[in-house]
Protein backbone atom coordinates (compact mmCIF):
# COMPACT_ATOMS: atom_id res chain seq x y z
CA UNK A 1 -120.40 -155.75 -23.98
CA UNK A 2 -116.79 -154.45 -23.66
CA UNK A 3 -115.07 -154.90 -20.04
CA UNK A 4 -112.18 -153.12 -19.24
CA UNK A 5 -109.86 -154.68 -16.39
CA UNK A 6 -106.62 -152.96 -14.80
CA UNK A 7 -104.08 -155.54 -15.12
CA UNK A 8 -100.59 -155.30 -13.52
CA UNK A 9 -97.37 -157.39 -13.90
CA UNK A 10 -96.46 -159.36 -10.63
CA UNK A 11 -92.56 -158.00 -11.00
CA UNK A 12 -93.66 -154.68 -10.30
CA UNK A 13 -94.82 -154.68 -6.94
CA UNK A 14 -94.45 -158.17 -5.46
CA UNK A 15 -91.03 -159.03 -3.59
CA UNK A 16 -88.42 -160.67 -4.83
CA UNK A 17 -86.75 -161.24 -1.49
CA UNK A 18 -88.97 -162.45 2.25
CA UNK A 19 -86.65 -159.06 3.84
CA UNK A 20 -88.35 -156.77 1.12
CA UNK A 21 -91.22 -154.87 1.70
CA UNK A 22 -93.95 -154.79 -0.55
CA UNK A 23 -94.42 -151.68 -3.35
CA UNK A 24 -97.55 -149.58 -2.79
CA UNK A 25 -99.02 -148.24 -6.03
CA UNK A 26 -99.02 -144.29 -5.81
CA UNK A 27 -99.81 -141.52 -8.37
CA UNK A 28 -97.89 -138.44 -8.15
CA UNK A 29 -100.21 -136.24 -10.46
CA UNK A 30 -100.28 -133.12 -8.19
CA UNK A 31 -104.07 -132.44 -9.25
CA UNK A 32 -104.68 -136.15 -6.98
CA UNK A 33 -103.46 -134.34 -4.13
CA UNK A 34 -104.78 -130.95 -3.33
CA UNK A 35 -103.63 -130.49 0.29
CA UNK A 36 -99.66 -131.74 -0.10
CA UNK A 37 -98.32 -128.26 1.12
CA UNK A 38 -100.73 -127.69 3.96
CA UNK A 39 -100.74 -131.36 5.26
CA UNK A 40 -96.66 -131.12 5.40
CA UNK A 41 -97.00 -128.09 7.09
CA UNK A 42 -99.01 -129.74 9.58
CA UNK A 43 -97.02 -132.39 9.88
CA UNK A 44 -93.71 -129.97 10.26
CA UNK A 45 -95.64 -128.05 12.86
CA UNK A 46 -96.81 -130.79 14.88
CA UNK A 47 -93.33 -132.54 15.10
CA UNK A 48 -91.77 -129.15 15.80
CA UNK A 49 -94.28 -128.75 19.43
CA UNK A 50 -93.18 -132.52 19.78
CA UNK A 51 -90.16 -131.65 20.03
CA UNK A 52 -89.78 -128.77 22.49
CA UNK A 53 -92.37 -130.35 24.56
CA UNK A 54 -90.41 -133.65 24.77
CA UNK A 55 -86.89 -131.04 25.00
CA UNK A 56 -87.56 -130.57 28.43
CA UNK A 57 -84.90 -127.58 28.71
CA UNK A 58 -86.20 -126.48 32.49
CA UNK A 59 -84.68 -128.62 35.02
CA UNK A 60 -85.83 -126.81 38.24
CA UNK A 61 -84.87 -124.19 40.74
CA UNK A 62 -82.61 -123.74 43.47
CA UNK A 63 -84.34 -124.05 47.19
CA UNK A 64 -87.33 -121.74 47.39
CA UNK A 65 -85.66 -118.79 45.79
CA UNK A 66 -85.54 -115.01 47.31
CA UNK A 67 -88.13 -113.25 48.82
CA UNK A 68 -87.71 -110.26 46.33
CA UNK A 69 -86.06 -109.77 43.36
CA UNK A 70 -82.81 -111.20 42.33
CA UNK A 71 -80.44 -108.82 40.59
CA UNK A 72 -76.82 -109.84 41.41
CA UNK A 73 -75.50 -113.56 40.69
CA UNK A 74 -71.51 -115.07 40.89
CA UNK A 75 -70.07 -117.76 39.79
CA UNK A 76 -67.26 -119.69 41.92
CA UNK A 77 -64.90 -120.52 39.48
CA UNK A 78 -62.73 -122.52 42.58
CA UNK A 79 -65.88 -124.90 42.93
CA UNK A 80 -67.73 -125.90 40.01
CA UNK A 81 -71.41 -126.45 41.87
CA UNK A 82 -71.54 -123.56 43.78
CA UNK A 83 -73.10 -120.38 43.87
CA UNK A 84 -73.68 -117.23 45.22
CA UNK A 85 -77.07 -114.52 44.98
CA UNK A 86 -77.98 -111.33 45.91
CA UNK A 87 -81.52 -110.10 46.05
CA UNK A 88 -83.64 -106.68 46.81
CA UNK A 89 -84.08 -106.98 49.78
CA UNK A 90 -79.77 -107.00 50.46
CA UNK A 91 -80.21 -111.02 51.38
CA UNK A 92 -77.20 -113.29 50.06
CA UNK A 93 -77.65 -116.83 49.43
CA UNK A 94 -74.73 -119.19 48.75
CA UNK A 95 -76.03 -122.50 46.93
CA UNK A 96 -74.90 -125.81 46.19
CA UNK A 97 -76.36 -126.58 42.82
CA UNK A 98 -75.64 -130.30 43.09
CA UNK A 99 -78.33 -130.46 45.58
CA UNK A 100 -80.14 -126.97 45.04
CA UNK A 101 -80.27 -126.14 48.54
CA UNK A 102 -78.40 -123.06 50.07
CA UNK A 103 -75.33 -123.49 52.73
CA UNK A 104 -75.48 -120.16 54.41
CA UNK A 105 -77.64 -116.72 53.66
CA UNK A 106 -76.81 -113.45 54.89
CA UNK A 107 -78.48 -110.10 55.90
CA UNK A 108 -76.00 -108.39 54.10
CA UNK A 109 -77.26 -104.56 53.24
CA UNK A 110 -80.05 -102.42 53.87
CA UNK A 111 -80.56 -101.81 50.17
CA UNK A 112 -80.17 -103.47 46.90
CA UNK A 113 -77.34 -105.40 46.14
CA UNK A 114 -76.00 -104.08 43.03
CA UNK A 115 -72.84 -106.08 42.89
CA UNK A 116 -71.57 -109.23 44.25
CA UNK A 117 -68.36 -111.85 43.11
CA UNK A 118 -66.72 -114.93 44.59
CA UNK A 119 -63.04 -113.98 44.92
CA UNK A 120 -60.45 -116.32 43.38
CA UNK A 121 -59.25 -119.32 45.68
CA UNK A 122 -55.78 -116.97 46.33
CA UNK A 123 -57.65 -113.88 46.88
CA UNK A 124 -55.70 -113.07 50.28
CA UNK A 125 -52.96 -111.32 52.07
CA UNK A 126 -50.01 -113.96 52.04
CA UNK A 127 -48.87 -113.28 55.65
CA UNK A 128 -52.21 -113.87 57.18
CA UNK A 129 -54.36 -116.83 57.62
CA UNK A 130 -56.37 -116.50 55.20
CA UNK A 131 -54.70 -118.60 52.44
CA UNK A 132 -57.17 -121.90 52.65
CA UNK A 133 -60.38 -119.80 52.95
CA UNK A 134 -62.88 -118.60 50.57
CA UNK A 135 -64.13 -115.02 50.54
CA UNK A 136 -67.30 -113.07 48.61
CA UNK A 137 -67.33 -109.71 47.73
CA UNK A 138 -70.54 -107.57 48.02
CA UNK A 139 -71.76 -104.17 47.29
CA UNK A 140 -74.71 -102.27 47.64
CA UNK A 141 -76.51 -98.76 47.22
CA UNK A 142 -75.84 -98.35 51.05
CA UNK A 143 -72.72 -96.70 50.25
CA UNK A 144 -70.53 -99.71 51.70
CA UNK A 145 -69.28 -103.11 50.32
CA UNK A 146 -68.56 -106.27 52.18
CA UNK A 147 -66.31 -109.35 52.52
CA UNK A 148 -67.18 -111.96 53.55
CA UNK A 149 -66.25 -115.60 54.31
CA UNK A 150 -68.26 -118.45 53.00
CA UNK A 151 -66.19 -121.16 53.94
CA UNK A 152 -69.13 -124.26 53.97
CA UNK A 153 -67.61 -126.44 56.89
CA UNK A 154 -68.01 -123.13 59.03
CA UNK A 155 -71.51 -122.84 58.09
CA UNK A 156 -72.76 -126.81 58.30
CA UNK A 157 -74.48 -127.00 61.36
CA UNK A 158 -75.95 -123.51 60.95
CA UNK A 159 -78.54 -123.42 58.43
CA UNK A 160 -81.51 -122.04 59.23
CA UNK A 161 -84.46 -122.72 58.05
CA UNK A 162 -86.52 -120.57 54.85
CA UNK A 163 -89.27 -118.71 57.43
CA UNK A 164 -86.89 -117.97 59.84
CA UNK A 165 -85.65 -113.81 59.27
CA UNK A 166 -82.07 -113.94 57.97
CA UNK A 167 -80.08 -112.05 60.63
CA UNK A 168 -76.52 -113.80 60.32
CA UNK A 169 -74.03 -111.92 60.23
CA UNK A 170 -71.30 -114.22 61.76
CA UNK A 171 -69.03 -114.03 58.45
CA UNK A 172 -68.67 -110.90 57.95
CA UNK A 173 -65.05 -110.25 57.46
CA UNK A 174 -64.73 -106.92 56.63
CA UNK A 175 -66.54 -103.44 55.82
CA UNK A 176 -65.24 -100.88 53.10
CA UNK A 177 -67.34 -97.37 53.45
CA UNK A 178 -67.54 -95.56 49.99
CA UNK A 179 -68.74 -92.03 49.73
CA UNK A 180 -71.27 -92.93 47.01
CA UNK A 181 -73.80 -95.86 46.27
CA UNK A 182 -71.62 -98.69 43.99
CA UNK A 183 -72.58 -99.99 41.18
CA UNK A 184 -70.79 -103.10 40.16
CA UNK A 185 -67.81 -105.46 41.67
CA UNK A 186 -65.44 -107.63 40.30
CA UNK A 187 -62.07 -108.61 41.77
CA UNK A 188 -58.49 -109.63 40.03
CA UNK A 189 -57.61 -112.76 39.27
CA UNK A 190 -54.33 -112.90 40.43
CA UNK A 191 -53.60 -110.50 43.70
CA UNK A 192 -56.05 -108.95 46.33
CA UNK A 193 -56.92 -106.31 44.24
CA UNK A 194 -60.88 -105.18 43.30
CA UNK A 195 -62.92 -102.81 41.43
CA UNK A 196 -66.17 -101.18 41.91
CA UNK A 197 -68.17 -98.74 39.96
CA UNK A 198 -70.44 -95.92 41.21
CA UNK A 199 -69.97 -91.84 40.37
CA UNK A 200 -65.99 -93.22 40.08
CA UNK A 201 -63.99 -96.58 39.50
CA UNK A 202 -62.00 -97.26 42.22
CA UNK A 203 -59.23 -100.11 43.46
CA UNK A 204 -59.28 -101.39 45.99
CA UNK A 205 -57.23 -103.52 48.15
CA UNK A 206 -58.51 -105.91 50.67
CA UNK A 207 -56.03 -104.90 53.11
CA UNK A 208 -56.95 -101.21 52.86
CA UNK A 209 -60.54 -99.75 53.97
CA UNK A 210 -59.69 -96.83 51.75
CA UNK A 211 -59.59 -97.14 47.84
CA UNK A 212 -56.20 -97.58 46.29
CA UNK A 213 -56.99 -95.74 43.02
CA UNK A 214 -59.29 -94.17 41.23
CA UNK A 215 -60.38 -94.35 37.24
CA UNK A 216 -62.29 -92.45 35.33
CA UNK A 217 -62.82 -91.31 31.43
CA UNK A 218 -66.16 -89.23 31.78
CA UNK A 219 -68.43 -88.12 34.59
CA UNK A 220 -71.43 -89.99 34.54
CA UNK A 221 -72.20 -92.90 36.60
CA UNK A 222 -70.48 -96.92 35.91
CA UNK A 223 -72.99 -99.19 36.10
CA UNK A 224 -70.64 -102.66 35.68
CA UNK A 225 -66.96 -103.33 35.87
CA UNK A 226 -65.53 -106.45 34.49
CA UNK A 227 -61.63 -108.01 35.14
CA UNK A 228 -60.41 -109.67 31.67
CA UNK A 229 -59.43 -113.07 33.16
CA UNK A 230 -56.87 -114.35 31.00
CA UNK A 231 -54.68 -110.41 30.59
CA UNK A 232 -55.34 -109.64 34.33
CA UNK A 233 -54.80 -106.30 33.97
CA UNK A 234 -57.13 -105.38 31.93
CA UNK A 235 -60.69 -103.97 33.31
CA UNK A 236 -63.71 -102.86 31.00
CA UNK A 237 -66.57 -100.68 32.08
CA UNK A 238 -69.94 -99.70 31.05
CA UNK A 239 -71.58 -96.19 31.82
CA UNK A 240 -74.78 -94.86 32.00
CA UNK A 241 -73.75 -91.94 28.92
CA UNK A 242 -73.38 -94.96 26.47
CA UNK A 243 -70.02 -95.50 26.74
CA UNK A 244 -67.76 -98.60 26.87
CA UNK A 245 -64.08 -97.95 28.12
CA UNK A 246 -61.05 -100.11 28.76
CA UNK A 247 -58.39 -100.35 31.40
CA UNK A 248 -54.86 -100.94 31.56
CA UNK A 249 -53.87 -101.13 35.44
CA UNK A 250 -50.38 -101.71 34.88
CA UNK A 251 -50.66 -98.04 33.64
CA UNK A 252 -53.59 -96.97 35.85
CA UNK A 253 -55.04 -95.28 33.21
CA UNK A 254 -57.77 -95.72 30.32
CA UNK A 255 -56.95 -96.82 27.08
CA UNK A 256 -59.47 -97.31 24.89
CA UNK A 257 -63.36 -95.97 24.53
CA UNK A 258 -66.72 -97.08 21.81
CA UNK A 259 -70.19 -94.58 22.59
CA UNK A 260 -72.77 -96.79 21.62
CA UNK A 261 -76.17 -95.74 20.71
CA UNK A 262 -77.92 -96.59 23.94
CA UNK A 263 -76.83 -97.99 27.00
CA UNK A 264 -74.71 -101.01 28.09
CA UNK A 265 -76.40 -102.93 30.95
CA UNK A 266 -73.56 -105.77 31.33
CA UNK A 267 -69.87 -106.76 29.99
CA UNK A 268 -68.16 -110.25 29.55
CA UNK A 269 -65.05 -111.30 28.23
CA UNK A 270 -64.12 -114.17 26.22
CA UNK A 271 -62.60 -116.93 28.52
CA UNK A 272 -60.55 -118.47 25.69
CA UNK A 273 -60.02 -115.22 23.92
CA UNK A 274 -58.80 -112.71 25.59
CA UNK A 275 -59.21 -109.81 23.47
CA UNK A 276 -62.96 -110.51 22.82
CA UNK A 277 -65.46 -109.28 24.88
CA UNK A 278 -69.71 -109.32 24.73
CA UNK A 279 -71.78 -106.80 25.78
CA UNK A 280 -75.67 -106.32 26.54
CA UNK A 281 -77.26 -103.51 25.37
CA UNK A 282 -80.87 -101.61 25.57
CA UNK A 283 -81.23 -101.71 22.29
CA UNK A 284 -82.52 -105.36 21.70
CA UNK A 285 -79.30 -106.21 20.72
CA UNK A 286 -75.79 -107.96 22.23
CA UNK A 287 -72.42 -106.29 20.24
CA UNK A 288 -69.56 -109.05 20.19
CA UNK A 289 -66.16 -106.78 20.25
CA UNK A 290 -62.26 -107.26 19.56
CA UNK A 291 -61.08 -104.45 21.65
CA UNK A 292 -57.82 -104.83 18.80
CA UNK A 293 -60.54 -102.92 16.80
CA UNK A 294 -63.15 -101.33 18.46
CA UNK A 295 -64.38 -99.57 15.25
CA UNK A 296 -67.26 -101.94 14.67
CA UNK A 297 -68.73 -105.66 16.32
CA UNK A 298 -67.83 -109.04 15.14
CA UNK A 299 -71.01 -110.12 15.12
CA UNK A 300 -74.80 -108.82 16.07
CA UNK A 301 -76.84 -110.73 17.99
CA UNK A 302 -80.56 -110.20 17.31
CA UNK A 303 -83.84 -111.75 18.13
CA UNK A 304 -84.71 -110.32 21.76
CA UNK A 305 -87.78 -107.47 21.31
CA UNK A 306 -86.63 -105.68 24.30
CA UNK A 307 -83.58 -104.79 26.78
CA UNK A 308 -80.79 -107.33 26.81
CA UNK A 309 -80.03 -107.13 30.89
CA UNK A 310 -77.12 -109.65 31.05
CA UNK A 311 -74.81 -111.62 28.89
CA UNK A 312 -72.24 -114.21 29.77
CA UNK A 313 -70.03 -116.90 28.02
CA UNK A 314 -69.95 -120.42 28.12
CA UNK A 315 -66.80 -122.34 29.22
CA UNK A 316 -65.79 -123.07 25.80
CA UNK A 317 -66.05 -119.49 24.70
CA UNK A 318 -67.95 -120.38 21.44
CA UNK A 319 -71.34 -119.74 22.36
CA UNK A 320 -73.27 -116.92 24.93
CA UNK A 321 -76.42 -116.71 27.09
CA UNK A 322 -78.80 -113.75 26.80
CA UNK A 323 -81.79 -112.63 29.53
CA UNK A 324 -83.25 -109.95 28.51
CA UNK A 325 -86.58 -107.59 29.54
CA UNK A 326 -88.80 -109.54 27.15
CA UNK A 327 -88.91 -112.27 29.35
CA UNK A 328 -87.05 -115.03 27.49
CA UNK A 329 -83.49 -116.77 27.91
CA UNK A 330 -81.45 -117.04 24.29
CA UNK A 331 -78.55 -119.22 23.64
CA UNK A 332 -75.99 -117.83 20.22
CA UNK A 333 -73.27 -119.43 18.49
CA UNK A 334 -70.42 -116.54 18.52
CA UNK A 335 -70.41 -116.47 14.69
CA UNK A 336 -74.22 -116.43 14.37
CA UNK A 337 -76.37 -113.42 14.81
CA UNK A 338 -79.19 -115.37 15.70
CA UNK A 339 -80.12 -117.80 18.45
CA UNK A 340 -79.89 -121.31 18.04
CA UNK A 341 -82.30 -121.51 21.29
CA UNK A 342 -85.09 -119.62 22.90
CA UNK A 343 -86.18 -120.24 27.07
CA UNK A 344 -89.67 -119.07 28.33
CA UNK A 345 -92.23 -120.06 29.93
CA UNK A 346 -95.55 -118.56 30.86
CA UNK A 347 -94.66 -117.69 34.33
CA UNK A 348 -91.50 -116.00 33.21
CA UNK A 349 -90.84 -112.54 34.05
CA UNK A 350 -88.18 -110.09 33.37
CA UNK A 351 -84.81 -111.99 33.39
CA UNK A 352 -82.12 -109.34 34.90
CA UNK A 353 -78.73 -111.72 35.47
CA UNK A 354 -77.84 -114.68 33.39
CA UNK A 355 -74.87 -116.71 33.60
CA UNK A 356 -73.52 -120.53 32.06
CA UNK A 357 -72.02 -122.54 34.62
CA UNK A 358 -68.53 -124.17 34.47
CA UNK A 359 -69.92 -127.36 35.37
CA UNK A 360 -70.39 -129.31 32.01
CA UNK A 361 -67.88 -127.43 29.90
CA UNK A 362 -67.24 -130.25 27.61
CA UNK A 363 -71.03 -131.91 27.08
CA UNK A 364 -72.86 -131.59 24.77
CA UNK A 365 -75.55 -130.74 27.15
CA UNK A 366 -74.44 -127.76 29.19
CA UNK A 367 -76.60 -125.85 31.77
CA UNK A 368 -77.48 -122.43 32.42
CA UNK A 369 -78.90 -119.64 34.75
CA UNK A 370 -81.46 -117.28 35.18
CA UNK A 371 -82.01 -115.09 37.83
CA UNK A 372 -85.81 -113.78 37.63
CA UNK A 373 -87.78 -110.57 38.68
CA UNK A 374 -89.46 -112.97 41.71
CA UNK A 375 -86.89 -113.99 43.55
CA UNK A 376 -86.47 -117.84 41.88
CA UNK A 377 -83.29 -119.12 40.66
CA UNK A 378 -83.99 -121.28 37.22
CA UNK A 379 -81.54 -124.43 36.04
CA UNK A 380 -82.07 -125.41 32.28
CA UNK A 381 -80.35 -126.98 30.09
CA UNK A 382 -77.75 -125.36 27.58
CA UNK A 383 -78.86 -127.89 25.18
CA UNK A 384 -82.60 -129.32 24.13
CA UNK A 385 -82.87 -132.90 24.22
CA UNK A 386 -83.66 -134.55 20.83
CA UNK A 387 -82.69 -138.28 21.13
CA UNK A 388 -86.14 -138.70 22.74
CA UNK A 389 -88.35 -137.14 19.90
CA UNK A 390 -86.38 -139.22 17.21
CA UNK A 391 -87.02 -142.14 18.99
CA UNK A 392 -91.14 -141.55 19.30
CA UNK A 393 -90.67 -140.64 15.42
CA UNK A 394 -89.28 -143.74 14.73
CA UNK A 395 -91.18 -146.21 16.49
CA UNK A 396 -94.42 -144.24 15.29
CA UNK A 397 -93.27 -144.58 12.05
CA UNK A 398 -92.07 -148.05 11.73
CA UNK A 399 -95.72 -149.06 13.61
């Protein structure tokens, strides 16, 4: 009777050193393993829902939102948590995103609030009192836009609370009639000068309840206006025949002009580079511009499957933030065409403003905003969080 017996030298799987781990025989004939490709795709697909679940990128929402739809946000760029919305129903919030509560709200306008900005810190008239203050800018498609002062200490022991109807109209500064509905507002960085758009462009001056100047290149309607804030005299424009066009107001006249395909819906420039600018467009897409050469984008950025609604730039100018109709927040790298990050949830609906805070401009895990199509206000974070799902991978594995 012939035995056969598998015998194996000690050296080849036994430690030589107590820290060594022992060798486990293994065969890697394919034909012994059938399944490789599907179980590492399971394995890839499973750590890949690990890991957005465990990103955590929503970190909540400021107050209890709007009653109606919120389609006009600004950023402060004198104070770094606060905040400033305009809704449907022409209600104004100012928040304080360190505590996600609101300071004051405002009845503002009888219609929608197409427009509203947070004036620079010396956004005033030199021989008045208004030098320490802080002033917002509003506009609506009741024909008029509004200044007003949101100075907080003024507004402390005022809040009211969330079911009470928002009547207050205690800082109001000033009212400018217009003989059309506006579209858009933005003010200079530098002097007491603003723009809105409408059927025209015109200046303004905050001193003045009648418009400085007017611009135009075209005769259909401006749906945003944007100041350049590093070369303050320069203003871009979108318009509802496709058209992007550029301002010099040292000149008071248009310079340059692009037709795109289909409409623009929003415009913002490049904080660190001045002569870049993003825009939003209907056609899926955001177009990344040097207005140096206008003849075609920098870069494309893809991946949305409907309207683009708003774009804006982070602090460091190297990345962007997307909301678009499809109901979904994207994050791009500037010299990437496609995002490195995608926001939704199953709630979501149409995202119509976005913008990145100046709050964590140099972490690695930044913040940003959408404003949705239900009134809430959404904080997430610019950045998922991964040092958590390596950790459960490691432990898991090591067990």
């Amino acid at each position: 009777m012939k035995i056969k017996t598998i015998k194996r030298s000690a050296d080849d799987y036994v430690p030589v050193k107590s820290t060594q781990e022992s060798q486990m025989p293994r065969n890697l004939n394919p034909e012994l393993h059938p399944f490789e490709r599907a179980r590492e795709y399971t394995k890839a697909l499973n750590a890949t829902k690990l890991e957005r679940m465990f990103a955590k990128p929503f970190i909540g929402q400021l107050g209890h939102g709007h009653r109606d739809g919120i389609y006009a946000i600004a950023k402060n760029y004198g104070s770094l948590n606060k905040l400033a919305t305009g809704s449907a129903d022409g209600v104004i919030k100012y928040w304080n995103m360190s505590t996600r509560e609101e300071f004051v709200s405002f009845k503002a306008h009888y219609g929608l609030i197409t427009g509203l900005c947070v004036t620079q810190p010396h956004f005033h008239d030199k021989k008045s009192d208004w030098k320490n203050q802080n002033f917002m800018l509003s506009c609506s498609d009741d024909k008029t836009v509004k200044l007003w002062s949101i100075n907080v200490d003024d507004y402390s022991n005022k809040r009211s609370s969330d079911n009470d109807s928002v009547t207050n109209e205690e800082g109001l500064v000033r009212t400018f009639d217009g003989e059309s509905a506006f579209q858009g507002i933005d003010s200079h960085r530098e002097n007491s000068t603003f723009a809105t758009g409408g059927a025209k462009i015109h200046l303004w001056d905050v001193n003045r309840l009648k418009p400085i100047s007017n611009l135009s290149w075209g005769a259909d309607n401006i749906t945003s206006v944007r100041f350049n804030q590093n070369e303050t005299d320069i203003l871009a424009s979108t318009g509802s025949d496709n058209s992007i066009v550029l301002y010099d107001l040292r000149t008071n006249s248009p310079t340059q002009k692009i037709v795109q395909t289909m409409r623009t819906n929003a415009i913002c420039w490049n904080p660190m580079e001045a002569f870049n600018f993003v825009t939003a467009n209907e056609d899926h897409n955001a177009y990344y511009y040097d207005m140096r050469n206008l003849s075609r984008s920098l870069t494309v950025f893809k991946d949305h499957v409907s309207a683009v609604m708003d774009v804006d730039f982070s602090p460091t100018g190297d990345e962007i933030v997307t909301g678009s109709y499809d109901k979904s927040i994207r994050m791009y790298k500037t010299n990437h065409g496609h995002s490195r990050e995608i926001y939704h949830t199953k709630r979501m609906q149409h995202v119509f403003q976005v913008k990145s805070p100046w709050m964590l401009n140099t972490s690695s895990v930044g913040l940003t905003m959408g404003m949705l199509d239900y009134g809430e206000v959404k904080l997430g974070r610019g950045r998922m969080l991964r040092l958590l799902v390596k950790r459960i991978s490691w432990n898991t594995t090591k067990n």
